[in-house]
Protein backbone atom coordinates (compact mmCIF):
# COMPACT_ATOMS: atom_id res chain seq x y z
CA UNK A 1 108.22 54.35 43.27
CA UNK A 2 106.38 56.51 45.42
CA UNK A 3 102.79 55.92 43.96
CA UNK A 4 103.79 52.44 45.05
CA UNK A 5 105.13 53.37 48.54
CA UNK A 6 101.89 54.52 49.13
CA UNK A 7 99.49 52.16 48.04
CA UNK A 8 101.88 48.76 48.57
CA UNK A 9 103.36 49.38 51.68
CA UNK A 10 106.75 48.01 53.41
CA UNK A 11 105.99 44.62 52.74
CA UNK A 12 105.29 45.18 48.90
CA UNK A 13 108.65 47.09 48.40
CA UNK A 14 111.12 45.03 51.10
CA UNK A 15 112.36 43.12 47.80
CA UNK A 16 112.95 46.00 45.54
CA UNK A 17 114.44 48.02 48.21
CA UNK A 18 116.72 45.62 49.41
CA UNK A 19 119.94 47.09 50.65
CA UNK A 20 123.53 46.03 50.16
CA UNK A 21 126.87 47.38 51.93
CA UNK A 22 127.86 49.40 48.89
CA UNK A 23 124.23 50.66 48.86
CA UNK A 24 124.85 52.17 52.49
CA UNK A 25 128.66 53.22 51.83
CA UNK A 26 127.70 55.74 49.24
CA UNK A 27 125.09 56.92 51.78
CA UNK A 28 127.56 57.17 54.33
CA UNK A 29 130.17 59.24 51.93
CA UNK A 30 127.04 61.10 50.50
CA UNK A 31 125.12 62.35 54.18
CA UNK A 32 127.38 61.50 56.86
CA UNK A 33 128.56 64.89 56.89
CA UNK A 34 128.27 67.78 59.40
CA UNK A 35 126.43 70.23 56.89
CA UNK A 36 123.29 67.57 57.42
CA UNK A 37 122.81 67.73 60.99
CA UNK A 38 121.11 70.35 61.80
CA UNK A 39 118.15 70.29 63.05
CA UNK A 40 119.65 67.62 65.22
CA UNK A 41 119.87 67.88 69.08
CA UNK A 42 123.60 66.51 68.42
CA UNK A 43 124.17 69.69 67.13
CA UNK A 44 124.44 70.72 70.58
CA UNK A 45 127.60 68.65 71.65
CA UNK A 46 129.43 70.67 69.14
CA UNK A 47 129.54 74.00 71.38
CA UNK A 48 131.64 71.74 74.37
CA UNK A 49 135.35 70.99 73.78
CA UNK A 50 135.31 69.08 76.67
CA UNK A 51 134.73 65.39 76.74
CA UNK A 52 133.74 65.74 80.05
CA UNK A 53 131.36 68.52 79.59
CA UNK A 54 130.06 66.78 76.32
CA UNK A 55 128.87 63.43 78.11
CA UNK A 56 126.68 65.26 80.26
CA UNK A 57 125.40 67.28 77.27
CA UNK A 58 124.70 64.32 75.24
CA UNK A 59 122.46 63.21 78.17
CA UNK A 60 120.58 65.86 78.99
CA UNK A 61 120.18 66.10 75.04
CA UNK A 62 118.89 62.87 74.40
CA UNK A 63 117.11 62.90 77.40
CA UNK A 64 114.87 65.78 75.82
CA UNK A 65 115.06 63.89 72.65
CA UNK A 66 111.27 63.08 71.67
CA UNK A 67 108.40 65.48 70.32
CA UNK A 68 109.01 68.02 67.70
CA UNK A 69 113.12 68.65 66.87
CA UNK A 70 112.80 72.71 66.86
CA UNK A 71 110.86 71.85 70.77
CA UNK A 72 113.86 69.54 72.11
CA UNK A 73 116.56 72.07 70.53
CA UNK A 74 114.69 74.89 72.84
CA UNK A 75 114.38 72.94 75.59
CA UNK A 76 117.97 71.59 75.94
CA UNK A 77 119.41 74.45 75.31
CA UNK A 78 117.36 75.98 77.88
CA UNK A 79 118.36 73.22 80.27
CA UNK A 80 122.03 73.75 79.10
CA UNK A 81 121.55 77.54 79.82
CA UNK A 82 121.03 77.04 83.53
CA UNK A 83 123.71 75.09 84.35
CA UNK A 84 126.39 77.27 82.56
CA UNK A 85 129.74 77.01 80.17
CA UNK A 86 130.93 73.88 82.11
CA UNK A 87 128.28 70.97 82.34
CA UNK A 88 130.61 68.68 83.88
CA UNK A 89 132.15 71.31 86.72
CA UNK A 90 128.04 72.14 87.27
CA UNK A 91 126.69 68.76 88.20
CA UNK A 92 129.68 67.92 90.68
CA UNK A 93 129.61 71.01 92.34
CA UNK A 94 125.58 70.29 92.94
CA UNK A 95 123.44 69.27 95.72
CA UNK A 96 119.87 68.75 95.01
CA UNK A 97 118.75 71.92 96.47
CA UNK A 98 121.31 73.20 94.22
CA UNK A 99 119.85 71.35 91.50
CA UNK A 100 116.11 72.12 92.21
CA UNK A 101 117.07 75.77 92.28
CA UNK A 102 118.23 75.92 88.76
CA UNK A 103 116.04 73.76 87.43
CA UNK A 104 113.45 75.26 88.59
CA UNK A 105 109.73 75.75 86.55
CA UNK A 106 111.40 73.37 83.73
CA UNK A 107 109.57 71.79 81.32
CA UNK A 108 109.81 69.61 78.56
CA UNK A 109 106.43 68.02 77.49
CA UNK A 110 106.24 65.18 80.00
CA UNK A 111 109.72 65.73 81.64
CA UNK A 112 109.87 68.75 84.22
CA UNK A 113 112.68 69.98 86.15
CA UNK A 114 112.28 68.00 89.03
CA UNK A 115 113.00 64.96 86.95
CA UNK A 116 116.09 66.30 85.43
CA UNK A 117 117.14 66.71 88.93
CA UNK A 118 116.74 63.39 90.25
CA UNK A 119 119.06 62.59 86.91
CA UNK A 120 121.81 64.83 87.70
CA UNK A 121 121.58 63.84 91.47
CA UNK A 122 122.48 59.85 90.29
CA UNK A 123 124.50 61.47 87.77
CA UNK A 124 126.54 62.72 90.06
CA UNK A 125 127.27 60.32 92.72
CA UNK A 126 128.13 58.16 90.01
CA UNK A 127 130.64 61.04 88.32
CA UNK A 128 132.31 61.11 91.66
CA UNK A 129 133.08 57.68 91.95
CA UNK A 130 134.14 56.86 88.81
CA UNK A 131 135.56 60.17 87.25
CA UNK A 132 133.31 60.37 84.20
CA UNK A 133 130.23 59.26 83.02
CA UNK A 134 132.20 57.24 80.26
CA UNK A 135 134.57 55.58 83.04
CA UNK A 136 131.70 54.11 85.01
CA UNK A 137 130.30 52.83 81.96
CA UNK A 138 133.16 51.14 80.86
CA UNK A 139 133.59 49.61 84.33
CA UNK A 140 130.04 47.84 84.05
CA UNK A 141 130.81 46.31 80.30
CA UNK A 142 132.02 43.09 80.22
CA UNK A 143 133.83 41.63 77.09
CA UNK A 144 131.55 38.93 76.45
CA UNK A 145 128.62 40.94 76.62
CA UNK A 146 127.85 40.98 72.49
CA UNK A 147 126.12 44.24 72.83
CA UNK A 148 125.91 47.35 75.04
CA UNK A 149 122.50 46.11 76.68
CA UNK A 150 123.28 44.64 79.80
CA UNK A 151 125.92 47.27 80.39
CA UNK A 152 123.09 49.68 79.65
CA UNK A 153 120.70 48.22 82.20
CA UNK A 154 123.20 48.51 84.92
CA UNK A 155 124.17 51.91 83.91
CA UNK A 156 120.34 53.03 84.34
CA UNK A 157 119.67 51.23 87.37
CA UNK A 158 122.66 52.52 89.26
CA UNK A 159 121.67 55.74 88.30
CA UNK A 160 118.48 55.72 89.32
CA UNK A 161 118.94 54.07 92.57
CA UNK A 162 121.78 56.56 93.29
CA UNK A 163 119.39 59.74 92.16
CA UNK A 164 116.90 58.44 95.07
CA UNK A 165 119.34 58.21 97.18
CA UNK A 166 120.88 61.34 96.99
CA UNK A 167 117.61 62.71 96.92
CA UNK A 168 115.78 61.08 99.44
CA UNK A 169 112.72 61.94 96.67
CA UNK A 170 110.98 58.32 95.09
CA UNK A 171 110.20 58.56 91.55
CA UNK A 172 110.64 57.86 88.04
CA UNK A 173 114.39 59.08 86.87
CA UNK A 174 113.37 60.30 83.04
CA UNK A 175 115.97 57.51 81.79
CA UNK A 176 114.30 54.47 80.20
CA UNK A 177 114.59 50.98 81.57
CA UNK A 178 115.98 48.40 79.17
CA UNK A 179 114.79 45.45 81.43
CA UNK A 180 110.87 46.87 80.10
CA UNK A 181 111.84 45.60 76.21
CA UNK A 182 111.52 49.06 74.92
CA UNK A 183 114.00 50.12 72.21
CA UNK A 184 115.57 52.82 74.09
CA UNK A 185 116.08 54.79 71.38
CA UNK A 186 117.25 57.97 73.21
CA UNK A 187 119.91 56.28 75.06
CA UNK A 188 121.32 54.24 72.66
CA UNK A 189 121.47 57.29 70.37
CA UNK A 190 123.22 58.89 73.48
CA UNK A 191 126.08 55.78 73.26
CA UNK A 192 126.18 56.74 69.61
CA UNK A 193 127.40 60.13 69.80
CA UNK A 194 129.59 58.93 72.88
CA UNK A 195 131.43 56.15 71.86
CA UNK A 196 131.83 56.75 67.91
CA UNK A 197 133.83 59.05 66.67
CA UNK A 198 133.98 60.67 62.63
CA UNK A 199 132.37 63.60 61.11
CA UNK A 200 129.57 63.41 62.58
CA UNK A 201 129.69 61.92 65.85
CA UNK A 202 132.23 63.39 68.62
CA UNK A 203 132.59 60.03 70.69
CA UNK A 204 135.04 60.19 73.57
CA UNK A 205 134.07 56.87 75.19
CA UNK A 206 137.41 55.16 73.40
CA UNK A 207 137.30 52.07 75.90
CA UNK A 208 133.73 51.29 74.81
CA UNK A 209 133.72 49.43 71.05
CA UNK A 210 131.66 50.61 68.32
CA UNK A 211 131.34 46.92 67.29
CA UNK A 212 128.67 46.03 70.75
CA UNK A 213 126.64 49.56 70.12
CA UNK A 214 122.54 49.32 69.13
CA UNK A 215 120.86 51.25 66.79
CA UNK A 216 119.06 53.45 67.85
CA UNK A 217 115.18 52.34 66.80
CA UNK A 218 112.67 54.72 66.61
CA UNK A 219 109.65 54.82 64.24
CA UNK A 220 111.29 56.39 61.22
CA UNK A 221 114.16 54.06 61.69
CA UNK A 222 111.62 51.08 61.85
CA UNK A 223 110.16 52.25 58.91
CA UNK A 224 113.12 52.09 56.78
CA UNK A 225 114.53 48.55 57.93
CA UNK A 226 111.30 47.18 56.82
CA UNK A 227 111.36 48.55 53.66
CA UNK A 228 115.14 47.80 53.39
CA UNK A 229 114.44 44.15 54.29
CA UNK A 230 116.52 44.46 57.74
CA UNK A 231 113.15 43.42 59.61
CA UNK A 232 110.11 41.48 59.35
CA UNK A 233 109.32 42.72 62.98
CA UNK A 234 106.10 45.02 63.29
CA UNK A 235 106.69 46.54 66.68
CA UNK A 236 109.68 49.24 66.92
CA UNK A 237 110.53 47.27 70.20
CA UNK A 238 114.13 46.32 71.74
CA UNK A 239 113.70 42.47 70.07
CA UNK A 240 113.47 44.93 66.95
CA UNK A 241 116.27 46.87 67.10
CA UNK A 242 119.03 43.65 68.43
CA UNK A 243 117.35 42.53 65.00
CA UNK A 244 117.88 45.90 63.48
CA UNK A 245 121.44 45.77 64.13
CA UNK A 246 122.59 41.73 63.94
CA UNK A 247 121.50 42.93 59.86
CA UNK A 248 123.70 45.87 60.09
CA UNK A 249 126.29 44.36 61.82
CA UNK A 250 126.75 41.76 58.43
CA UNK A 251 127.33 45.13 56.71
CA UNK A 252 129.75 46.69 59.18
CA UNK A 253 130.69 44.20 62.28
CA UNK A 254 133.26 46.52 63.97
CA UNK A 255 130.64 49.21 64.20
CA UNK A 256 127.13 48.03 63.07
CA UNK A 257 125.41 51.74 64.00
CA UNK A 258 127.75 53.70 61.42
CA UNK A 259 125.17 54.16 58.89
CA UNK A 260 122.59 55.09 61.51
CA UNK A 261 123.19 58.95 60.83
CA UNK A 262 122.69 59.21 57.19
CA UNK A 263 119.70 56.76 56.99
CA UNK A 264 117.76 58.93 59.12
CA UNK A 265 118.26 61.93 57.14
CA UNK A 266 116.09 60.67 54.77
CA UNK A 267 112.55 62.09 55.37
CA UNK A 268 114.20 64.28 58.44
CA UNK A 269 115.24 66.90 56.28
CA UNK A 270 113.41 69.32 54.43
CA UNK A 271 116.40 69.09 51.89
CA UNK A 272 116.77 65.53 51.66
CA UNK A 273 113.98 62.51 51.05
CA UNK A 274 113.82 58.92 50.10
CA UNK A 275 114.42 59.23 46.94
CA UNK A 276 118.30 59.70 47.90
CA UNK A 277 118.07 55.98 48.50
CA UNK A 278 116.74 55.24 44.96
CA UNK A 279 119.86 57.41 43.31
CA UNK A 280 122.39 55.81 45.54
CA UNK A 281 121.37 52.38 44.36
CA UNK A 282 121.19 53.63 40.65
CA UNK A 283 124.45 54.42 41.38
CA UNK A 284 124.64 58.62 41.13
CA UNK A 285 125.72 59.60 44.25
């Protein structure tokens, strides 16, 4: 199987690799577990009790969520480091000189300090309005919105309109736009850990349903749906991952991202590979 992985590519193997919900049950039971997530920048949500306090850690994690994993962990926790034991208490006591002071000589590949800044400041206007980051969300989803997207959109735009204002400072907020097509991975990973709740994730968001979440589509995730037959899509795009997800969701429809976790273990960890896949569908996990 892997001689052919190789040489055949996703297209050659989509039939034999097929997936089925019993298929991605036993992966669930198998590697949804908290032993497997390290090295994970979720790991980082575990040190806040808090729901409040999480939230903001879950952003600033996912944020920094691209480039090498042992990178992001530095650099978050770094970031976490300067705004001390309580995240939440931190951003609404702020005021951007406040904010550029402690963020000060940041860095995190293409996202400096300045930019995490102009985050917090729209994160924080929009944190005293509405209470919590979760509570504004939920204020901006509508219930016959099928997914999280245009709930998503509005959630980054306000954000970023508020950060400028606060700031009086134009420029990009670090926070993808949704409206651009991309998959978004980072922030829909971000509304993973928020809203869902088991083992693995913490959740917290309880008024937002796991059933209208996305999965978060990156290019290890695309990888797999095209072998598993989810996609025929080539790009790893936000068409992609609404197509990603409509397949999951005939697996699981109250929370189509459950499985989201343990699939990308494979080839993540050291300790773990495809050929976990193979043995669940034999059967001997």
């Amino acid at each position: 199987m892997k001689g052919s992985s190789k040489g055949g590519g996703p297209s050659a193997l989509r039939a034999e690799t097929s997936i089925d919900r019993r298929t991605l049950e036993r992966l669930y039971t198998r590697l949804n577990r908290r032993e497997f997530v390290h090295p994970d920048p979720l790991e980082l949500l575990y040190l806040y009790d808090d729901p409040d306090d999480r939230e903001v850690v879950g952003l600033i994690a996912s944020t920094l969520a691209y480039g090498r994993v042992k990178q992001i962990l530095k650099s978050a926790s770094n970031a976490l480091d300067r705004m001390g034991p309580h995240p939440a208490a931190f951003v609404r006591n702020s005021s951007p000189d406040s904010l550029r002071r402690a963020f000060a000589g940041f860095k995190h590949r293409f996202t400096t300090g300045d930019d995490l800044c102009r985050m917090l400041d729209g994160v924080r206007v929009a944190v005293d309005k509405h209470g919590t980051l979760g509570g504004f969300f939920s204020t901006l989803l509508r219930p016959e919105d099928e997914t999280v997207l245009p709930a998503l959109t509005s959630f980054v735009g306000a954000i970023a309109d508020a950060s400028r204002a606060a700031s009086g400072v134009e420029g990009a907020c670090p926070l993808p736009d949704p409206e651009r097509g991309s998959a978004c991975k980072r922030l829909h990973l971000f509304l993973r850990w928020m809203v869902r709740s088991d083992d693995v994730d913490p959740g917290g968001w309880d008024t937002v349903p796991a059933s209208k979440l996305i999965v978060p589509l990156d290019t290890h995730m695309h990888r797999l749906s095209l072998l598993l037959g989810l996609t025929d899509r080539k790009q790893a795009n936000g068409r992609t991952s609404l197509e990603v997800t409509s397949a999951f969701r005939s697996f699981s429809p109250n929370d189509p991202v459950k499985y989201d976790f343990a699939l990308t273990r494979l080839g993540i960890r050291d300790d773990l590979s495809e050929e976990v896949l193979l043995l669940s569908r034999a059967g001997e996990l």
